[in-house]
C-alpha atoms as a PDB file:
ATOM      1  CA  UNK A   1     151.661 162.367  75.201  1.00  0.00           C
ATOM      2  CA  UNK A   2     154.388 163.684  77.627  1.00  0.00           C
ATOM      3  CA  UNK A   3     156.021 161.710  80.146  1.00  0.00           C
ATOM      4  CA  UNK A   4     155.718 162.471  83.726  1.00  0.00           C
ATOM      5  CA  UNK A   5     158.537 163.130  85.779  1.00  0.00           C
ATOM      6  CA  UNK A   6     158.528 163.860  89.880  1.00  0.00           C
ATOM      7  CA  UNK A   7     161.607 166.105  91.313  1.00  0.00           C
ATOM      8  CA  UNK A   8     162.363 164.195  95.410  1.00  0.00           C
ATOM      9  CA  UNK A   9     160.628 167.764  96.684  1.00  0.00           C
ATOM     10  CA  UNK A  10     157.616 166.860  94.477  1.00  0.00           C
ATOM     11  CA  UNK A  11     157.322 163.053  95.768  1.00  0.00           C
ATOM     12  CA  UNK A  12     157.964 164.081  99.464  1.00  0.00           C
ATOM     13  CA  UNK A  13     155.006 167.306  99.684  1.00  0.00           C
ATOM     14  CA  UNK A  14     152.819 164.557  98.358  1.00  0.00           C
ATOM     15  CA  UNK A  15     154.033 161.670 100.715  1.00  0.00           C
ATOM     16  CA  UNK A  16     152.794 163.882 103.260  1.00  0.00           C
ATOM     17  CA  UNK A  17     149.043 164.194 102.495  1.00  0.00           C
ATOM     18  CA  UNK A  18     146.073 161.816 102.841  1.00  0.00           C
ATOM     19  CA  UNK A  19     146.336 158.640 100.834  1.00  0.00           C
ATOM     20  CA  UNK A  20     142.429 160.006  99.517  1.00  0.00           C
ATOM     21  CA  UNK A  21     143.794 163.605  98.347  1.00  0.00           C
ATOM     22  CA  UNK A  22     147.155 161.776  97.188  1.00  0.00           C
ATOM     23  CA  UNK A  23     144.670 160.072  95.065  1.00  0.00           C
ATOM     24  CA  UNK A  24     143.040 162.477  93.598  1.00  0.00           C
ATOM     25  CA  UNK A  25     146.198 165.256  92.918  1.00  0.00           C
ATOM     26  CA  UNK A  26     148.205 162.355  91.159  1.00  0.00           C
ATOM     27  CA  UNK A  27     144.530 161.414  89.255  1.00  0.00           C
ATOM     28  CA  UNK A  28     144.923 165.004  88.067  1.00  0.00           C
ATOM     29  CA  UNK A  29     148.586 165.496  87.451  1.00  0.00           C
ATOM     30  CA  UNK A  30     148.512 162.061  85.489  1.00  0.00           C
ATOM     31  CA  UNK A  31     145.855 164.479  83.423  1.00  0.00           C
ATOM     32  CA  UNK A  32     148.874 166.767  82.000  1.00  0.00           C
ATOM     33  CA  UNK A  33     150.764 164.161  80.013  1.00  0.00           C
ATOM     34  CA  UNK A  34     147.574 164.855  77.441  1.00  0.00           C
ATOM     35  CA  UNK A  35     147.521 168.940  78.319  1.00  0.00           C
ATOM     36  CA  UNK A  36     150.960 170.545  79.400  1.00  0.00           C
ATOM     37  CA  UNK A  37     149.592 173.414  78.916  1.00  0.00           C
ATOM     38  CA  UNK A  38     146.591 173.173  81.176  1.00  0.00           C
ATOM     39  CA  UNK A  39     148.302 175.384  84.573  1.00  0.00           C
ATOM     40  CA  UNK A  40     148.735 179.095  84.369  1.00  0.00           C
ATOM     41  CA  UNK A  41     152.370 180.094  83.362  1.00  0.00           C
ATOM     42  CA  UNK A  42     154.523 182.076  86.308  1.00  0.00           C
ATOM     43  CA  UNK A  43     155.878 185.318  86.709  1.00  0.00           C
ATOM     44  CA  UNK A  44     159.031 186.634  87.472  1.00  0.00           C
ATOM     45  CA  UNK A  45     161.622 184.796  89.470  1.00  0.00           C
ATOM     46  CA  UNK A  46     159.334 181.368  88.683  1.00  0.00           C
ATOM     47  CA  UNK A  47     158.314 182.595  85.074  1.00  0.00           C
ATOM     48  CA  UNK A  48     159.680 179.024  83.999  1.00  0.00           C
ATOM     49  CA  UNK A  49     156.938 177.404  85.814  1.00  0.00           C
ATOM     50  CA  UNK A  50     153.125 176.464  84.873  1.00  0.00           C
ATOM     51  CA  UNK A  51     151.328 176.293  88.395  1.00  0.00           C
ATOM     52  CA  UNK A  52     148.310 173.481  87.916  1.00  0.00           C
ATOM     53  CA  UNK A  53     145.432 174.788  90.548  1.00  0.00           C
ATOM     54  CA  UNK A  54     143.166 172.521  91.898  1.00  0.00           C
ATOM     55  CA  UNK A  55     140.316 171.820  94.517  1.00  0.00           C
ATOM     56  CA  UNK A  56     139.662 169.203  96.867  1.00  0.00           C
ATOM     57  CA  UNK A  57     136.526 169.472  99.337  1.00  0.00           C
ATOM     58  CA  UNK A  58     136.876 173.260  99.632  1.00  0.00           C
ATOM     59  CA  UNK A  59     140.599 172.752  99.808  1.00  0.00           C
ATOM     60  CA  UNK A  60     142.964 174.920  96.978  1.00  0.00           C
ATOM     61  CA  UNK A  61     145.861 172.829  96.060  1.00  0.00           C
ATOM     62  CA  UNK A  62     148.417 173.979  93.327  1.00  0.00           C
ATOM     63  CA  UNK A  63     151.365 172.043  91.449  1.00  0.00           C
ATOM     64  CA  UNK A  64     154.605 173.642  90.036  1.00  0.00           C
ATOM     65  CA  UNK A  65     155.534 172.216  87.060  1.00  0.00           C
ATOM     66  CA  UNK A  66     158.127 172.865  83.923  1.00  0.00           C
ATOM     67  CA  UNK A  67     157.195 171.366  80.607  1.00  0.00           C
ATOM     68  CA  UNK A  68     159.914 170.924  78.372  1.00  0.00           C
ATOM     69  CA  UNK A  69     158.652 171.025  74.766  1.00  0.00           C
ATOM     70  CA  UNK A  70     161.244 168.874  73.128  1.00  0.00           C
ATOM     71  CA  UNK A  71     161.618 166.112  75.324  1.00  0.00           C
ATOM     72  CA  UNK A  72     157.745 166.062  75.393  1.00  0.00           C
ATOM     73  CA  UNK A  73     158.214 165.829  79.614  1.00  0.00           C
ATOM     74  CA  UNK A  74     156.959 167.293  82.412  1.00  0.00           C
ATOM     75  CA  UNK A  75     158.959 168.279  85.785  1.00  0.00           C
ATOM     76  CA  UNK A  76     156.771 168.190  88.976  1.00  0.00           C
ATOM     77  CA  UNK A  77     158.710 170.542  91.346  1.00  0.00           C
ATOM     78  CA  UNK A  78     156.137 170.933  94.390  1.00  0.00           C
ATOM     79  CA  UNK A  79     152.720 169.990  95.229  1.00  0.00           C
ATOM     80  CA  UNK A  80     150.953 171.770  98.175  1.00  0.00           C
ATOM     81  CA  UNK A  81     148.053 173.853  99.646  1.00  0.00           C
ATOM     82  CA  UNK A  82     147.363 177.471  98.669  1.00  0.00           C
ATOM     83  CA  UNK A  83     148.638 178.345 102.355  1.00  0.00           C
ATOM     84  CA  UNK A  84     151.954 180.068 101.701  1.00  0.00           C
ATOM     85  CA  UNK A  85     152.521 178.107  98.680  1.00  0.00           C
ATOM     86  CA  UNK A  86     155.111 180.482  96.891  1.00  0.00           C
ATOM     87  CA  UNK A  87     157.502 180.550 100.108  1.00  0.00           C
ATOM     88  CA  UNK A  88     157.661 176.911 100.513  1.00  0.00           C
ATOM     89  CA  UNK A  89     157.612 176.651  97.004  1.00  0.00           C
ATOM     90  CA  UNK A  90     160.366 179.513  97.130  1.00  0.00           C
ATOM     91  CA  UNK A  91     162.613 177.246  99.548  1.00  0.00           C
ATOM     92  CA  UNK A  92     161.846 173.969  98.404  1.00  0.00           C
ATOM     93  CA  UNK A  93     163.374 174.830  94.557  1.00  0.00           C
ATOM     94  CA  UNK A  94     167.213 174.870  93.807  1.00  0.00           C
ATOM     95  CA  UNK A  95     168.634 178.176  93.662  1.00  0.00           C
ATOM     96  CA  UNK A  96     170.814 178.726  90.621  1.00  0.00           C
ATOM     97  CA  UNK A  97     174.558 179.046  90.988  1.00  0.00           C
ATOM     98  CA  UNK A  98     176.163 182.857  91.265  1.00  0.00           C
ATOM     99  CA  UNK A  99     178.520 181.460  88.601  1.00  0.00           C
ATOM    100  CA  UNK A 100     175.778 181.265  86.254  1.00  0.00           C
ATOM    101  CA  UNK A 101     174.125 184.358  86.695  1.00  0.00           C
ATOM    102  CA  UNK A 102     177.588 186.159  86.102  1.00  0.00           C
ATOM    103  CA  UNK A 103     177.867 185.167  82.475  1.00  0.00           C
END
């Protein structure tokens, strides 16, 4: 079982929905300490990231999320709505450094 573990982004993008659809996302990201593996791995600049989609009364939801194998955790990064998801998601992650890209 992996251990759950919310990013200040993560806990604030779900601060700001409905107590009932709060509910239900955490009901279902509580669901990925048993399957890590459950969201659809990313692609290029977020190819780190498993993206957990979900529906709530007609409404698409998606989670970004980094599983690291040997510390059996999980790293919510952003919860939202299908609206425009990959920009906020784009703006809400840290950027890495220039120093580390120059190595």
């Amino acid at each position: 079982m992996y251990t759950l573990v919310t990013t200040p982004a993560a806990r604030k993008s779900i601060r700001k929905l409905p107590k009932h659809i709060q509910s239900y996302l955490k009901q279902e990201l509580f669901a990925l300490s048993e399957h890590p593996d459950k969201g659809k791995r990313l692609h290029g600049e977020f190819k780190y990231l498993h993206s957990l989609r979900m529906v709530f009364r007609g409404t698409h939801y998606r989670a970004a999320y980094e599983v690291d194998y040997e510390a059996q955790e999980i790293t919510i990064h952003f919860v939202g709505t299908r609206e425009n998801y990959y920009v906020d998601l784009k703006r809400k992650l840290p950027q890495p450094s220039k120093a580390s890209n120059q190595l």
